[in-house]
PDB file of N, CA and C in Angstrom:
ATOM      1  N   UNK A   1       3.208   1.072 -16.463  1.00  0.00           N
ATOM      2  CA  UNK A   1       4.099   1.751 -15.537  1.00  0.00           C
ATOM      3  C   UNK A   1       4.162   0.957 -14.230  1.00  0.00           C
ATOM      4  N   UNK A   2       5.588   0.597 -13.670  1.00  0.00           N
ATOM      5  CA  UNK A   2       5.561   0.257 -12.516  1.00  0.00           C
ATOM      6  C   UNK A   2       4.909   0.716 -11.204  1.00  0.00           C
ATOM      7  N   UNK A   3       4.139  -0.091 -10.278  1.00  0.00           N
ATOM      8  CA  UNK A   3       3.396   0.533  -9.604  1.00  0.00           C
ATOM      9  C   UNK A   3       3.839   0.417  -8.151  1.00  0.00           C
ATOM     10  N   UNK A   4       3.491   1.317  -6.819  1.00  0.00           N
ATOM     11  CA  UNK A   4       4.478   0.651  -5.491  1.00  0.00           C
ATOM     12  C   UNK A   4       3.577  -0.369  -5.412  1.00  0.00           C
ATOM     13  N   UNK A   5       2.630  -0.863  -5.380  1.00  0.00           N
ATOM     14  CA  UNK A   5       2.409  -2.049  -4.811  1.00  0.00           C
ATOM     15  C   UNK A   5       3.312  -3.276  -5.287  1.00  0.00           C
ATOM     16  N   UNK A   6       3.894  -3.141  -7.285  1.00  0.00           N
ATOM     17  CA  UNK A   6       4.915  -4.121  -7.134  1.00  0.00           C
ATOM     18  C   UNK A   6       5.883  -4.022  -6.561  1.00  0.00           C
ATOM     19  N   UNK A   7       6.394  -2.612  -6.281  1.00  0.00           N
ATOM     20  CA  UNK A   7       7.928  -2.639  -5.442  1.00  0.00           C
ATOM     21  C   UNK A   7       7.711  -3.020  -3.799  1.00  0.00           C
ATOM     22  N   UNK A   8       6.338  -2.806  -3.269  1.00  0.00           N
ATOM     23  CA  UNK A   8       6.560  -3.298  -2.211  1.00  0.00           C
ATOM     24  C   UNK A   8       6.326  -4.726  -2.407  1.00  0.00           C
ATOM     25  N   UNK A   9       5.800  -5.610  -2.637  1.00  0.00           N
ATOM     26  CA  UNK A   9       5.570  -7.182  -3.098  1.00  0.00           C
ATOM     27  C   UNK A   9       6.932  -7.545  -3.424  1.00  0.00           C
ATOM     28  N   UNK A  10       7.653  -7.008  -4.429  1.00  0.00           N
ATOM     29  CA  UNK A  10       9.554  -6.861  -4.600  1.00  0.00           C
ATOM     30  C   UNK A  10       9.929  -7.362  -3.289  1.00  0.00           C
ATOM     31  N   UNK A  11       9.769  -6.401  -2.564  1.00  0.00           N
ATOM     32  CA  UNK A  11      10.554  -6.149  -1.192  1.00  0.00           C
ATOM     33  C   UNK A  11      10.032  -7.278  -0.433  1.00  0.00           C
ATOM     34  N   UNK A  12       8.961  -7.220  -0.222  1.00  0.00           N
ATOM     35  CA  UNK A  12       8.100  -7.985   0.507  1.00  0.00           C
ATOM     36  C   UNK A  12       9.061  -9.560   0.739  1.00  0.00           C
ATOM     37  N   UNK A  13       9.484 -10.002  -0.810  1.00  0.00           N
ATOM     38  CA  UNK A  13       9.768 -11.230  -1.208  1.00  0.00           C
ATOM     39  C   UNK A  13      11.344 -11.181  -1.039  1.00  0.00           C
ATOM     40  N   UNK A  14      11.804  -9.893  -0.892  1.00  0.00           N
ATOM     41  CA  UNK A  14      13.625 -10.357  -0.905  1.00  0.00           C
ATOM     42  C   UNK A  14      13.845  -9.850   0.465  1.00  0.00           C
ATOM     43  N   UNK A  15      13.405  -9.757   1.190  1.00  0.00           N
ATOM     44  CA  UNK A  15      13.639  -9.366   2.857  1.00  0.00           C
ATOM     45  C   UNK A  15      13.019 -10.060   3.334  1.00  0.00           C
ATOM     46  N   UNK A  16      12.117 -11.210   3.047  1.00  0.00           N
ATOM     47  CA  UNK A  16      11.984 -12.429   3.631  1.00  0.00           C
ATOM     48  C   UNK A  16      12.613 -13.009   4.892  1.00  0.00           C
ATOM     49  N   UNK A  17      13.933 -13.356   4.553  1.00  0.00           N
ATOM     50  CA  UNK A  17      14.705 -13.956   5.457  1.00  0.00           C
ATOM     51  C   UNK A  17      15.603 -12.690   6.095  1.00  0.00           C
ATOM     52  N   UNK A  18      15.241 -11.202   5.791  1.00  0.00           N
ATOM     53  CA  UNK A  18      16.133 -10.143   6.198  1.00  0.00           C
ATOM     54  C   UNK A  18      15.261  -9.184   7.304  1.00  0.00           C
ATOM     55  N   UNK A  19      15.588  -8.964   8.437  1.00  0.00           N
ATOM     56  CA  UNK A  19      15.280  -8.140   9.513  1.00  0.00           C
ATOM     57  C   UNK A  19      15.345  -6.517   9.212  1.00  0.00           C
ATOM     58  N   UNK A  20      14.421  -5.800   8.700  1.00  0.00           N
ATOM     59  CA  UNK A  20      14.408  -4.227   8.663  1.00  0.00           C
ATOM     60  C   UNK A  20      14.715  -3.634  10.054  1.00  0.00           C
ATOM     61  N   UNK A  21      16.140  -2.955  10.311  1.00  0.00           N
ATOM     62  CA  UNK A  21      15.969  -2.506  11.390  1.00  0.00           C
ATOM     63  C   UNK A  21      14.562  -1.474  11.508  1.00  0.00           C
ATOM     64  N   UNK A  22      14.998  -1.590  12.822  1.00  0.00           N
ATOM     65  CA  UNK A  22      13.615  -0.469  13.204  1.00  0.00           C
ATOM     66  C   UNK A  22      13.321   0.823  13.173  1.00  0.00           C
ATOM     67  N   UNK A  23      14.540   1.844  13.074  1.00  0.00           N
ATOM     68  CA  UNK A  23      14.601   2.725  12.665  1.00  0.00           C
ATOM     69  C   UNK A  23      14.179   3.346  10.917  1.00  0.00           C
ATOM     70  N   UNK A  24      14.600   2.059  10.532  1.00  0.00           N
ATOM     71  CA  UNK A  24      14.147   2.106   8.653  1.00  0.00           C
ATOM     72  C   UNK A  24      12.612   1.477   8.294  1.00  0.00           C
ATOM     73  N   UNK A  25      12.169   2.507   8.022  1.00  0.00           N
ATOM     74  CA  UNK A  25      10.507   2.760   7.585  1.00  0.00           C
ATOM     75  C   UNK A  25      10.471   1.977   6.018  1.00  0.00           C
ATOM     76  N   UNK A  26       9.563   0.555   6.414  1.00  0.00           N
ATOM     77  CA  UNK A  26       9.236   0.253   4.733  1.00  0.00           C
ATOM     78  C   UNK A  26       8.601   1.020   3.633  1.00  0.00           C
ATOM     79  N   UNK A  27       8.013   1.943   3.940  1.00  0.00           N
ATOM     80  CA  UNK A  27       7.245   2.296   3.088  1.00  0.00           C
ATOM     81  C   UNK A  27       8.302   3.463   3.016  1.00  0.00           C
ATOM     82  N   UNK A  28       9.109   3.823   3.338  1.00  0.00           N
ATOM     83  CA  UNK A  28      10.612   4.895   2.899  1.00  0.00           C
ATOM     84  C   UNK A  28      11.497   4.304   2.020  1.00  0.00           C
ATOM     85  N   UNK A  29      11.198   2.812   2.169  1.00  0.00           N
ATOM     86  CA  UNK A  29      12.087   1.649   1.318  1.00  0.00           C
ATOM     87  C   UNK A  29      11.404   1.655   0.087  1.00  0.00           C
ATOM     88  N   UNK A  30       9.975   1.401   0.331  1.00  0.00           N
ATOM     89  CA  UNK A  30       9.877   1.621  -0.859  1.00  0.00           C
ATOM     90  C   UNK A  30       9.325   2.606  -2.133  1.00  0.00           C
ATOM     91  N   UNK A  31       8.831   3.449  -1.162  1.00  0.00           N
ATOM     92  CA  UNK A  31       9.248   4.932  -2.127  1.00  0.00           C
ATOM     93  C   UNK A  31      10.343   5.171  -2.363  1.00  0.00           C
ATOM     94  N   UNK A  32      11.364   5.343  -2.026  1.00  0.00           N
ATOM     95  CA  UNK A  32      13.168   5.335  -2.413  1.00  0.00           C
ATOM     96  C   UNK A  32      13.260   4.154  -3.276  1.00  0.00           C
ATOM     97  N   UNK A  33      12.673   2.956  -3.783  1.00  0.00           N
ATOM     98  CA  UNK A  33      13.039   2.120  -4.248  1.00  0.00           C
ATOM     99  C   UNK A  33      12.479   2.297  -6.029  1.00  0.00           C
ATOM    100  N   UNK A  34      11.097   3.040  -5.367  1.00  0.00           N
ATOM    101  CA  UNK A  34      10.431   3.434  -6.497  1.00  0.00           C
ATOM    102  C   UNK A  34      10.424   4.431  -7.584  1.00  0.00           C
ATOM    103  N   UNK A  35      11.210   5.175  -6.754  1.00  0.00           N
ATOM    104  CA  UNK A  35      11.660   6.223  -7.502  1.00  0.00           C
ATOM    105  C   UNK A  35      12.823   6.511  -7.827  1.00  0.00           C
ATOM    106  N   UNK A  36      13.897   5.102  -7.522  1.00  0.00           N
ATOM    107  CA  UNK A  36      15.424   4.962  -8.189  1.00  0.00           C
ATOM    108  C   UNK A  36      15.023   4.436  -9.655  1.00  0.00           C
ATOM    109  N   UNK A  37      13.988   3.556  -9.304  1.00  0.00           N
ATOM    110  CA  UNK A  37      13.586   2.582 -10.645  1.00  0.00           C
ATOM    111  C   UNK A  37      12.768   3.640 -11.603  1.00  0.00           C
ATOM    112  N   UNK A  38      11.874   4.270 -11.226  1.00  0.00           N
ATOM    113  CA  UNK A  38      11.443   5.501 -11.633  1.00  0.00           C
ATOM    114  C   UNK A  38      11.874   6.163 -12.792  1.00  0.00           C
ATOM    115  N   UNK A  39      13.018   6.816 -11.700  1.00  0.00           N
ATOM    116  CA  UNK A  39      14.257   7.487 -12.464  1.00  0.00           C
ATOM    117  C   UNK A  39      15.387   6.738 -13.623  1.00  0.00           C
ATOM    118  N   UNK A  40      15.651   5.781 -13.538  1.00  0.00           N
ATOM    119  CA  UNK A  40      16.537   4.948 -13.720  1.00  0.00           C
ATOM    120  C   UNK A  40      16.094   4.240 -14.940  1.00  0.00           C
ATOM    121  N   UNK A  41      14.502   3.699 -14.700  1.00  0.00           N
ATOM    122  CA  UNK A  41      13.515   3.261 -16.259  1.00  0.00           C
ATOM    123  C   UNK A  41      13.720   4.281 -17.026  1.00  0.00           C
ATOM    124  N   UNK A  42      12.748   5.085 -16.746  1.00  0.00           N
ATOM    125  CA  UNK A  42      11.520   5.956 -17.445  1.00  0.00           C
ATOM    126  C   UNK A  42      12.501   7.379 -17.145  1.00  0.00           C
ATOM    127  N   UNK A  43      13.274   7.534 -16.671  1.00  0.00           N
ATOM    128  CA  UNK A  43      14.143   8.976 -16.580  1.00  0.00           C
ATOM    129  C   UNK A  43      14.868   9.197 -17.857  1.00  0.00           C
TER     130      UNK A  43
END
């Protein structure tokens, strides 16, 4: 089962060169990220 530590490592690696505004919480990124894939796998 996918775990957040890979979706944040995911993220980690494709926002590299991308600025999170500051208002947007990573770890909101990637619970929302985790649980599209979540849903979307395994749903």
């Amino acid at each position: 089962m996918l775990g957040r530590k890979v979706v944040r490592e995911l993220l980690d690696e494709e926002l590299q060169e991308n600025k999170i505004p500051k208002d947007v919480f990573k770890e909101e990124l990637v619970r929302t990220l985790y649980k599209y894939v979540e849903n979307d796998y395994y749903g």
